[in-house]
C-alpha atoms as a PDB file:
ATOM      1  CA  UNK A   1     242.675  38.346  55.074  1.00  0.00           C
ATOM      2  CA  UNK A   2     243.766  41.276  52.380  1.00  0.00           C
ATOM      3  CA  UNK A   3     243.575  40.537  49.238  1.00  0.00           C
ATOM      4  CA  UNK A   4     246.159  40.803  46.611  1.00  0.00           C
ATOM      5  CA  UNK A   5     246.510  43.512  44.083  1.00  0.00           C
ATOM      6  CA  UNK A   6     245.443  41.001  41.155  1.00  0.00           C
ATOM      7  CA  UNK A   7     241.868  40.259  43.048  1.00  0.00           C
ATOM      8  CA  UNK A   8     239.335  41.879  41.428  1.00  0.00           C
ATOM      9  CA  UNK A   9     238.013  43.461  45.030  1.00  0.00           C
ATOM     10  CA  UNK A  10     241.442  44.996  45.787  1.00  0.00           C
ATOM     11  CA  UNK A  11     240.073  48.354  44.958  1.00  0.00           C
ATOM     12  CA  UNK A  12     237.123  47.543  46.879  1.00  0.00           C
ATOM     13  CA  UNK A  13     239.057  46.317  49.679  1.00  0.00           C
ATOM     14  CA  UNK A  14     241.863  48.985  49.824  1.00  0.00           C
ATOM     15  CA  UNK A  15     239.483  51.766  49.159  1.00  0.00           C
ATOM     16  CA  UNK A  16     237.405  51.474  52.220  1.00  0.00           C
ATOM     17  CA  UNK A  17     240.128  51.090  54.213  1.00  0.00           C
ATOM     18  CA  UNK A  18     241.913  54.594  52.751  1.00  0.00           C
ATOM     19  CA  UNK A  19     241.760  57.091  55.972  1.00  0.00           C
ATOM     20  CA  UNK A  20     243.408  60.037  54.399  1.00  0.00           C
ATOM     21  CA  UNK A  21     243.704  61.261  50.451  1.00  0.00           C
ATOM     22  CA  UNK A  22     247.949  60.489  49.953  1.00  0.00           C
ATOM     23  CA  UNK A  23     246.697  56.669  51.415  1.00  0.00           C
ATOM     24  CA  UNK A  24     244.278  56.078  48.784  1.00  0.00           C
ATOM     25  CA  UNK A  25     247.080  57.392  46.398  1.00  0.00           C
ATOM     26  CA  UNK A  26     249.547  55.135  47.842  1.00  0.00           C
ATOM     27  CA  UNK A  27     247.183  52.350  47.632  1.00  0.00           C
ATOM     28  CA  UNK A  28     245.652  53.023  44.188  1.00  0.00           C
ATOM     29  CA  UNK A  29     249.475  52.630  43.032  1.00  0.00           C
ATOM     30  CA  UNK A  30     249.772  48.832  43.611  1.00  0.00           C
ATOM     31  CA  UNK A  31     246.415  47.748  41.604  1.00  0.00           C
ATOM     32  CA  UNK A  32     246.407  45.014  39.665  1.00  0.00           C
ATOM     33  CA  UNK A  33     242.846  44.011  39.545  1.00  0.00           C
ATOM     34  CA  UNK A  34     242.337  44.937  35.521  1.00  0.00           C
ATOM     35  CA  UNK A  35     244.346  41.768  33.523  1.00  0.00           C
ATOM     36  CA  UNK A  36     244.241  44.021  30.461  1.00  0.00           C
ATOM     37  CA  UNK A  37     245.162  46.869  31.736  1.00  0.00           C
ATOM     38  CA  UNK A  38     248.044  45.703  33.528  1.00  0.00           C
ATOM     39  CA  UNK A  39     249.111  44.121  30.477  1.00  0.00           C
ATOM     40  CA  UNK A  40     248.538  46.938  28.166  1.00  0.00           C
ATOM     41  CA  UNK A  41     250.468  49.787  30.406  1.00  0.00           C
ATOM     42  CA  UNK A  42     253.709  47.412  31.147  1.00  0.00           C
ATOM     43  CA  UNK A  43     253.756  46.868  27.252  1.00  0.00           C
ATOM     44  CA  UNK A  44     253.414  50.242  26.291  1.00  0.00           C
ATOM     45  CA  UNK A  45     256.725  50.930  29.199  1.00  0.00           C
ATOM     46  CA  UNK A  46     259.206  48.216  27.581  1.00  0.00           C
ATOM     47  CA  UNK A  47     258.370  49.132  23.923  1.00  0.00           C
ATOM     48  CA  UNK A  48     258.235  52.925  24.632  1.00  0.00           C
ATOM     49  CA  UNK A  49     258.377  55.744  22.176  1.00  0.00           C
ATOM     50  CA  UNK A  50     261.408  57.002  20.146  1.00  0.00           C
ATOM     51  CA  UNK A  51     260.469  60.591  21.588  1.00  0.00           C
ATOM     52  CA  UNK A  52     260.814  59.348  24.912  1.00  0.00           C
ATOM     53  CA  UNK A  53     264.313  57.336  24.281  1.00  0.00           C
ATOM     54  CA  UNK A  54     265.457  56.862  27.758  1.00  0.00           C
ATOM     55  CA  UNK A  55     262.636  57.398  29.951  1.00  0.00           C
ATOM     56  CA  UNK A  56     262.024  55.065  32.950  1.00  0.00           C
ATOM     57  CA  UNK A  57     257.588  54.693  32.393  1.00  0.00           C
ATOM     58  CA  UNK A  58     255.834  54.780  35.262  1.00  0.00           C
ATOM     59  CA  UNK A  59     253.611  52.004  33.947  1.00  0.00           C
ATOM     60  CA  UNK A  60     251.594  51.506  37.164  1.00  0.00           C
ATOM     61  CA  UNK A  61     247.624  53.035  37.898  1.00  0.00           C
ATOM     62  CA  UNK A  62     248.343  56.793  38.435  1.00  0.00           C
ATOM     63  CA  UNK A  63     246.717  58.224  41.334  1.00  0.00           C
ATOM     64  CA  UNK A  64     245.356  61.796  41.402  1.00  0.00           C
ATOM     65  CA  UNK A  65     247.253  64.558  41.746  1.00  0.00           C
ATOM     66  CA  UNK A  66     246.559  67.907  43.750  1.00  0.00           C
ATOM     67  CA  UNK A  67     245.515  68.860  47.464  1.00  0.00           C
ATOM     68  CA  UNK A  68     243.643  66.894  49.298  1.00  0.00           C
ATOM     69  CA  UNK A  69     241.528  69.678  50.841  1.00  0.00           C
ATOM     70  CA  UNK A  70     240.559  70.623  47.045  1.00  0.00           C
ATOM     71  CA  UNK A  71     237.608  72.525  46.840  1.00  0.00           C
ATOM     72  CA  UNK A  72     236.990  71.930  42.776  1.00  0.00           C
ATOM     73  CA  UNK A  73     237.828  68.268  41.262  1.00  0.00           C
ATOM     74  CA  UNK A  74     238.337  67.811  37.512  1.00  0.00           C
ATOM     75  CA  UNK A  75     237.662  64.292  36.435  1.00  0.00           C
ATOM     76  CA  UNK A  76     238.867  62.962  33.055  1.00  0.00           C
ATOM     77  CA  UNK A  77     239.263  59.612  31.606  1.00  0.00           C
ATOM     78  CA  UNK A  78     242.349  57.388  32.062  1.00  0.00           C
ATOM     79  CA  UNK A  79     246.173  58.166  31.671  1.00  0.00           C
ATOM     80  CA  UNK A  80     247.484  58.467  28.120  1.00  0.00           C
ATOM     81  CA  UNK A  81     249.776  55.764  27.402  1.00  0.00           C
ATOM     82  CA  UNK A  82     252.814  57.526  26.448  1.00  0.00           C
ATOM     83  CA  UNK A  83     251.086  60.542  28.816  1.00  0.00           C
ATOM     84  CA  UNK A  84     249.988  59.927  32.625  1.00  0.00           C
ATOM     85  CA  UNK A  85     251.234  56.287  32.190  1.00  0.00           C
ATOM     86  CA  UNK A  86     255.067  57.631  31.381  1.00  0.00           C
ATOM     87  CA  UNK A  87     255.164  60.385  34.195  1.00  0.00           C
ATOM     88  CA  UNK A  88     253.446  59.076  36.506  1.00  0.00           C
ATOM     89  CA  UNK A  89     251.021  62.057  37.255  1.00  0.00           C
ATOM     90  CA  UNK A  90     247.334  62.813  35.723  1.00  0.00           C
ATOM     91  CA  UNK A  91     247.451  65.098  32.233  1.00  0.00           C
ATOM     92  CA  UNK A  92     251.059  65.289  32.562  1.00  0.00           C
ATOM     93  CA  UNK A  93     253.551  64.864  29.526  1.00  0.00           C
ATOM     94  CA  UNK A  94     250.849  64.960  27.006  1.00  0.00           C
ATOM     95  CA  UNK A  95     249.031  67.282  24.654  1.00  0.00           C
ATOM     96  CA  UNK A  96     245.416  66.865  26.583  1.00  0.00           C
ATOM     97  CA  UNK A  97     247.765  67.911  29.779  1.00  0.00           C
ATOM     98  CA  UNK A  98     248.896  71.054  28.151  1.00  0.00           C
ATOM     99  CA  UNK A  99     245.548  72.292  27.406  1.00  0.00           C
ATOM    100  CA  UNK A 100     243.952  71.600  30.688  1.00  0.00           C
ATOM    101  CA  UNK A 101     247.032  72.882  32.873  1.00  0.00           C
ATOM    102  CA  UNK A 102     247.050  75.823  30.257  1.00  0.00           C
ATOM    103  CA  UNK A 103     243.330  76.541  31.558  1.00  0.00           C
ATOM    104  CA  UNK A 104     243.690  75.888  34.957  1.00  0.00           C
ATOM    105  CA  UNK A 105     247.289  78.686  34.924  1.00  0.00           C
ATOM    106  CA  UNK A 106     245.072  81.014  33.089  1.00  0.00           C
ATOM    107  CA  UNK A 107     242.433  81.152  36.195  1.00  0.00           C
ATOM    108  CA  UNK A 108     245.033  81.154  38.296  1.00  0.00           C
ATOM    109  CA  UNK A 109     244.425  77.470  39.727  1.00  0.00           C
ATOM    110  CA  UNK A 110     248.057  76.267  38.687  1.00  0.00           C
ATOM    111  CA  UNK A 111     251.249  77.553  39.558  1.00  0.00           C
ATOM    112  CA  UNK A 112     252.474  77.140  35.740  1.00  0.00           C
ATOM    113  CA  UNK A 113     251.027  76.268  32.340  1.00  0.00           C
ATOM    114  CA  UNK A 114     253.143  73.227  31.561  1.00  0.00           C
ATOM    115  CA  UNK A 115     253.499  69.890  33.110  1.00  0.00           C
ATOM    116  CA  UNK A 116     256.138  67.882  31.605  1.00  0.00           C
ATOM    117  CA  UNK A 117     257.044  65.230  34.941  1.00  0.00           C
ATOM    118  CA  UNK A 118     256.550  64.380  38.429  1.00  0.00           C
ATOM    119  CA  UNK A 119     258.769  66.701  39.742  1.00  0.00           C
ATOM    120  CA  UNK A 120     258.712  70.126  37.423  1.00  0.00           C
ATOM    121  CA  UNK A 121     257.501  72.367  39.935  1.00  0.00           C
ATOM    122  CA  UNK A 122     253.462  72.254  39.091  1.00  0.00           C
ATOM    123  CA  UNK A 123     251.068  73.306  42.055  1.00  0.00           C
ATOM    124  CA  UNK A 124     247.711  72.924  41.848  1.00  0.00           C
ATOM    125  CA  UNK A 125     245.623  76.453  43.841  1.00  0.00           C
ATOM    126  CA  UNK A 126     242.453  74.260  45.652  1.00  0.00           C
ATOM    127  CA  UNK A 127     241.973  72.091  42.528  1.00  0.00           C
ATOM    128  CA  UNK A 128     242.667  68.425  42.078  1.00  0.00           C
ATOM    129  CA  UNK A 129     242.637  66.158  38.877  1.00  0.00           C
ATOM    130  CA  UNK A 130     241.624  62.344  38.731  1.00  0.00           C
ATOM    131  CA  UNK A 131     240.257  59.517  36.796  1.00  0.00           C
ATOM    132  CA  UNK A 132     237.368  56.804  36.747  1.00  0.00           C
ATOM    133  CA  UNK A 133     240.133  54.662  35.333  1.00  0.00           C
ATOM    134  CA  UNK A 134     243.411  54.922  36.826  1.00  0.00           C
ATOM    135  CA  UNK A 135     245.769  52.390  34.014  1.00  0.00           C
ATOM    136  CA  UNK A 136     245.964  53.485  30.439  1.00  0.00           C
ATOM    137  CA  UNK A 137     243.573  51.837  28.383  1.00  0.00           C
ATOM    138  CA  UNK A 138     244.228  50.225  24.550  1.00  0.00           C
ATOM    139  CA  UNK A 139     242.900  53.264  22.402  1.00  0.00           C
ATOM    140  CA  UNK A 140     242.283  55.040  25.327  1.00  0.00           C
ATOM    141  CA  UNK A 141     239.222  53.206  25.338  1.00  0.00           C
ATOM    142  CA  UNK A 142     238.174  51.216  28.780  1.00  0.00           C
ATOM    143  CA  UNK A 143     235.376  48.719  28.993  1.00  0.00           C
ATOM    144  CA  UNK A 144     232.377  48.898  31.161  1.00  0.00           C
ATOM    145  CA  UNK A 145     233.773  46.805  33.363  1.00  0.00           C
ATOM    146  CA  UNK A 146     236.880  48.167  34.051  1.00  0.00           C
ATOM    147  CA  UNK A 147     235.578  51.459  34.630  1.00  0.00           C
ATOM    148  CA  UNK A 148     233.464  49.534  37.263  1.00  0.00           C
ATOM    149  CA  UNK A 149     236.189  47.509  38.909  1.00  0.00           C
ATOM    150  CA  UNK A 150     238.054  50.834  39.210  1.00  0.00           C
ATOM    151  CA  UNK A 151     235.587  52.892  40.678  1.00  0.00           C
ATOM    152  CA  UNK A 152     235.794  51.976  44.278  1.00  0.00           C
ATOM    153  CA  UNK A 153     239.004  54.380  43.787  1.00  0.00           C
ATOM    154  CA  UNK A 154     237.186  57.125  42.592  1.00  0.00           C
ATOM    155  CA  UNK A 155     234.134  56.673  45.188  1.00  0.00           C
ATOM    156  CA  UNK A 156     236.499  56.659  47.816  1.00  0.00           C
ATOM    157  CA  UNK A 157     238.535  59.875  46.372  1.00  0.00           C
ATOM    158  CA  UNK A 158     235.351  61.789  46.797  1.00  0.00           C
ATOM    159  CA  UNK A 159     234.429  60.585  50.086  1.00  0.00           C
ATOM    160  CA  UNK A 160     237.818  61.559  51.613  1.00  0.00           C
ATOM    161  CA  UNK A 161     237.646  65.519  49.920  1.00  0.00           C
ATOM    162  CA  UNK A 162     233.856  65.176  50.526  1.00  0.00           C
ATOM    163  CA  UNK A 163     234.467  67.632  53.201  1.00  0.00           C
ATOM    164  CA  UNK A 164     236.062  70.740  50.917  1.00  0.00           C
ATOM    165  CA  UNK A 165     234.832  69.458  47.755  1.00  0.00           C
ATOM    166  CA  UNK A 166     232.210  72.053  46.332  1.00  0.00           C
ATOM    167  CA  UNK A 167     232.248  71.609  42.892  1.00  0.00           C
ATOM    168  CA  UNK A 168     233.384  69.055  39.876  1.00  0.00           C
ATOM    169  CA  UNK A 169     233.570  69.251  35.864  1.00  0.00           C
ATOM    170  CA  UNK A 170     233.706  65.992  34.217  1.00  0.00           C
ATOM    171  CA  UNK A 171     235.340  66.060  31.065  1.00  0.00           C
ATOM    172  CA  UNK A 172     233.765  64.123  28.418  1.00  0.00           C
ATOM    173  CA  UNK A 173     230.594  61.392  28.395  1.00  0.00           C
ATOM    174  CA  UNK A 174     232.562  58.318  29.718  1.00  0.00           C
ATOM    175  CA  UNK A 175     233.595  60.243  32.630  1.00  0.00           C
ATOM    176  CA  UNK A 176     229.995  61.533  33.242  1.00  0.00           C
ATOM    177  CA  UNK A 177     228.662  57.705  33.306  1.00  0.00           C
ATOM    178  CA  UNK A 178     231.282  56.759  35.733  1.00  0.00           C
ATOM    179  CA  UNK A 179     231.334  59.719  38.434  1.00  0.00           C
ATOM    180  CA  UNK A 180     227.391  59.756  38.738  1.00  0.00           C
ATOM    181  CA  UNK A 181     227.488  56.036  40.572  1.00  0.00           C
ATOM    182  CA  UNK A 182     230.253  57.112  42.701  1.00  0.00           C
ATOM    183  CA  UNK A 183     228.966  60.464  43.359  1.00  0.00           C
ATOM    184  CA  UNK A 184     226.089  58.475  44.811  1.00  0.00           C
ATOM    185  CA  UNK A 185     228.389  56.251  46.671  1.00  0.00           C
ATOM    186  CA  UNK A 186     229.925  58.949  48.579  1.00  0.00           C
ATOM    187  CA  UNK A 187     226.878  60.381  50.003  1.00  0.00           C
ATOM    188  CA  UNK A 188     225.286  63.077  47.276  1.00  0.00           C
ATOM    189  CA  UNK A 189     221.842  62.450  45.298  1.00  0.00           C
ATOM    190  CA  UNK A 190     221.658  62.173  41.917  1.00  0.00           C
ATOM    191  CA  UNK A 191     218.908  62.460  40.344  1.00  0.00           C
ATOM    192  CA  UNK A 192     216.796  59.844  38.658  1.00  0.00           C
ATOM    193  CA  UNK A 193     216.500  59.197  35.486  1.00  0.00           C
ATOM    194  CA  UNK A 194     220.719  60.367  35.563  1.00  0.00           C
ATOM    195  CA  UNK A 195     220.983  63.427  33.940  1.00  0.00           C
ATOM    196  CA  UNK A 196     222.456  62.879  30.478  1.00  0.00           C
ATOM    197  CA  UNK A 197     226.122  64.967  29.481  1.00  0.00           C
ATOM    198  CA  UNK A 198     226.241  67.481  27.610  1.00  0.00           C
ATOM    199  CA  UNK A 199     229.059  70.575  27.614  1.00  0.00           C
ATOM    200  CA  UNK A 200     228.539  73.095  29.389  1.00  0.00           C
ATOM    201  CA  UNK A 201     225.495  71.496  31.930  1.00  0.00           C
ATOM    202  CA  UNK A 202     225.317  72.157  35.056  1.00  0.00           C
ATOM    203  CA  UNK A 203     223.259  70.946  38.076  1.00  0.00           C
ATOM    204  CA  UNK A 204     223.226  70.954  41.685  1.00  0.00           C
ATOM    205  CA  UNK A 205     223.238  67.633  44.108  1.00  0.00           C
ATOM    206  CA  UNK A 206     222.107  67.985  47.551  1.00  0.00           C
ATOM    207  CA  UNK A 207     224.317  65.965  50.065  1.00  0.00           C
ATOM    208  CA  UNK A 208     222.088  62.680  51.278  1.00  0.00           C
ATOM    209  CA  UNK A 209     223.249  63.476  55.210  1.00  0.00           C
ATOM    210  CA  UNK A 210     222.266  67.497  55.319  1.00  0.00           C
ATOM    211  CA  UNK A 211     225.913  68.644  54.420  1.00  0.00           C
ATOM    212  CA  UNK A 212     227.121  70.951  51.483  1.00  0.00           C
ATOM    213  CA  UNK A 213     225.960  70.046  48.152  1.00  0.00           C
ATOM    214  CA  UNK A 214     227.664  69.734  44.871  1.00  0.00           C
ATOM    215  CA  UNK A 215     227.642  71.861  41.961  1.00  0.00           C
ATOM    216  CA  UNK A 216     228.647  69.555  38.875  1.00  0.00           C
ATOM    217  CA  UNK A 217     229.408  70.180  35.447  1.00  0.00           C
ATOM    218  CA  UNK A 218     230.258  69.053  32.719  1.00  0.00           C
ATOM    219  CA  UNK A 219     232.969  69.522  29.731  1.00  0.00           C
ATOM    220  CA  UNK A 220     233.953  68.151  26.746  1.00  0.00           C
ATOM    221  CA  UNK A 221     237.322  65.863  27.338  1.00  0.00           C
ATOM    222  CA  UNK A 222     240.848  68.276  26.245  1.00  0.00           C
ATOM    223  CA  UNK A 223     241.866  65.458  24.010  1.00  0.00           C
ATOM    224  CA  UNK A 224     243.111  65.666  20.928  1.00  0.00           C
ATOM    225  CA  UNK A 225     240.357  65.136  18.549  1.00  0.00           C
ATOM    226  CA  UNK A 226     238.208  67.546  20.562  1.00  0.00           C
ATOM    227  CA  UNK A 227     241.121  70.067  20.690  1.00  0.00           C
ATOM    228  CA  UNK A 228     242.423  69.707  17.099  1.00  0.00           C
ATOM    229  CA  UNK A 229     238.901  70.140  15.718  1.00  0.00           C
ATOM    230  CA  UNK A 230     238.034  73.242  17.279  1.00  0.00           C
ATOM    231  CA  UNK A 231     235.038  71.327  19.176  1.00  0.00           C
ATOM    232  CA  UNK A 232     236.449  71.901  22.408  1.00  0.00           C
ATOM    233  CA  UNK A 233     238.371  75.717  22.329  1.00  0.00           C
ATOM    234  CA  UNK A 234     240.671  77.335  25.093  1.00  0.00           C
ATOM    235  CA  UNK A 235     237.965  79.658  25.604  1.00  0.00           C
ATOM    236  CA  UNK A 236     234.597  76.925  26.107  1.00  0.00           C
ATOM    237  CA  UNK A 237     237.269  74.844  28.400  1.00  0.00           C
ATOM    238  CA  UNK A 238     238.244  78.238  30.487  1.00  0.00           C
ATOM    239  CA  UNK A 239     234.478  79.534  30.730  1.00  0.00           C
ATOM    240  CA  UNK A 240     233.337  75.843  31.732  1.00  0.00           C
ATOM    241  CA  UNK A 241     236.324  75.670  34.455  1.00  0.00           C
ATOM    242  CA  UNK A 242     235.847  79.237  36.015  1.00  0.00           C
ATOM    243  CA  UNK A 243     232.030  78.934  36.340  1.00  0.00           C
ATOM    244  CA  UNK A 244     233.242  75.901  38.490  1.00  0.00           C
ATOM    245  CA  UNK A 245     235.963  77.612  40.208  1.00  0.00           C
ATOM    246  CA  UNK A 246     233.615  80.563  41.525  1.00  0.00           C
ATOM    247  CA  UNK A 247     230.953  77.582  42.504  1.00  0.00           C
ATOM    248  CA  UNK A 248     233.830  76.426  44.238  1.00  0.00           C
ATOM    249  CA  UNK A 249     234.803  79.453  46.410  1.00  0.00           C
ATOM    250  CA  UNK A 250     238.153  79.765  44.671  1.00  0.00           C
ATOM    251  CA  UNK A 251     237.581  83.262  42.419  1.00  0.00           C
END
């Protein structure tokens, strides 16, 4: 028998049975299975944000956005609250958004630099952008076990581009921890002990059934601290993503 979205298997469930990338989408969309979450992103919708006066939030899990025959795949960390969980689509509507699409325009990945909603006219070039956690979190901060009820999503996003997929930058250390596991899960090895993040590593997985392998790396996250502080520049974020980009095939 299914189960319902509020069962914490759902994304176990619904994941496995994804055929095509736009199903898992569709599917990811009706999750329920994190109680705080759920909570969390429908009160952020009704109390909203004088700046957004008006605005009809999403306030459901956002899916990823981008082809589904991507040959690079940028993972962050969970929709903002007044960000991804307002639009509807990943790093869209908020500052983090305008510094990664900024990157990804400047390499010639995106079809503009600014992503403002759903429907403004952004293409992504053989890149797409996800999550480990697909609700906005409280503080943008989820717990270890939401990141693990969520990451049936995520394992099954890479299994479905596993066949284009040639390279992925994680941005930031919570996004590391999460991707390695599911990384695993959809059929490449990871070394053991896991290699620890850092910005600007880089390492190669071999496929576990002969097929391509992986070039990952990592980034430090575009959010705000990193961006405000100088810790994470235009330039580091543009150097990490076109080393990735020519890994993938795509410069």
């Amino acid at each position: 028998m299914p189960l319902t979205p509020d069962d914490a298997d759902f994304p176990v469930y619904e994941a496995a049975r994804a055929a095509s990338v736009p199903g898992l989408d569709e599917r990811v969309t009706h999750c329920r299975a994190c109680p705080r979450l759920v909570a969390w992103r429908e009160q952020i919708a009704r109390e909203g944000r004088r700046a957004y006066a008006g605005w009809d939030y999403w306030a459901r899990p956002v899916p990823g956005f981008g082809p589904d025959d991507a040959a690079l795949l940028v993972v962050g960390l969970a929709p903002a609250a007044h960000g991804g969980n307002r639009t509807g689509r990943m790093f869209t509507g908020d500052r983090s958004g305008d510094v990664l699409y900024a990157a990804l325009h400047g390499l010639g990945l995106a079809s503009q630099a600014e992503a403002t909603h759903r429907d403004d006219g952004l293409r992504l070039h053989g890149v797409r952008v996800t999550a480990p956690v697909h609700c906005a979190p409280p503080a943008n901060k989820p717990t270890p076990g939401e990141r693990d009820t969520c990451r049936p999503w995520l394992a099954g996003e890479l299994r479905l581009v596993r066949p284009t997929l040639r390279a992925l930058v994680v941005l930031g250390a919570f996004g590391w921890q999460a991707v390695l596991p599911a990384l695993t899960a959809a059929g490449w090895s990871v070394p053991r002990p896991r290699p620890a993040f850092a910005h600007g590593a880089h390492l190669t997985l071999e496929a576990t059934d002969g097929g391509p392998g992986l070039e990952l790396f990592g980034c430090y996250h575009v959010s705000q601290r990193n961006t405000f502080t100088g810790r994470l520049t235009p330039a580091m974020l543009s150097d990490v993503l076109g080393r990735a980009a020519q890994a993938a095939g795509l410069r």
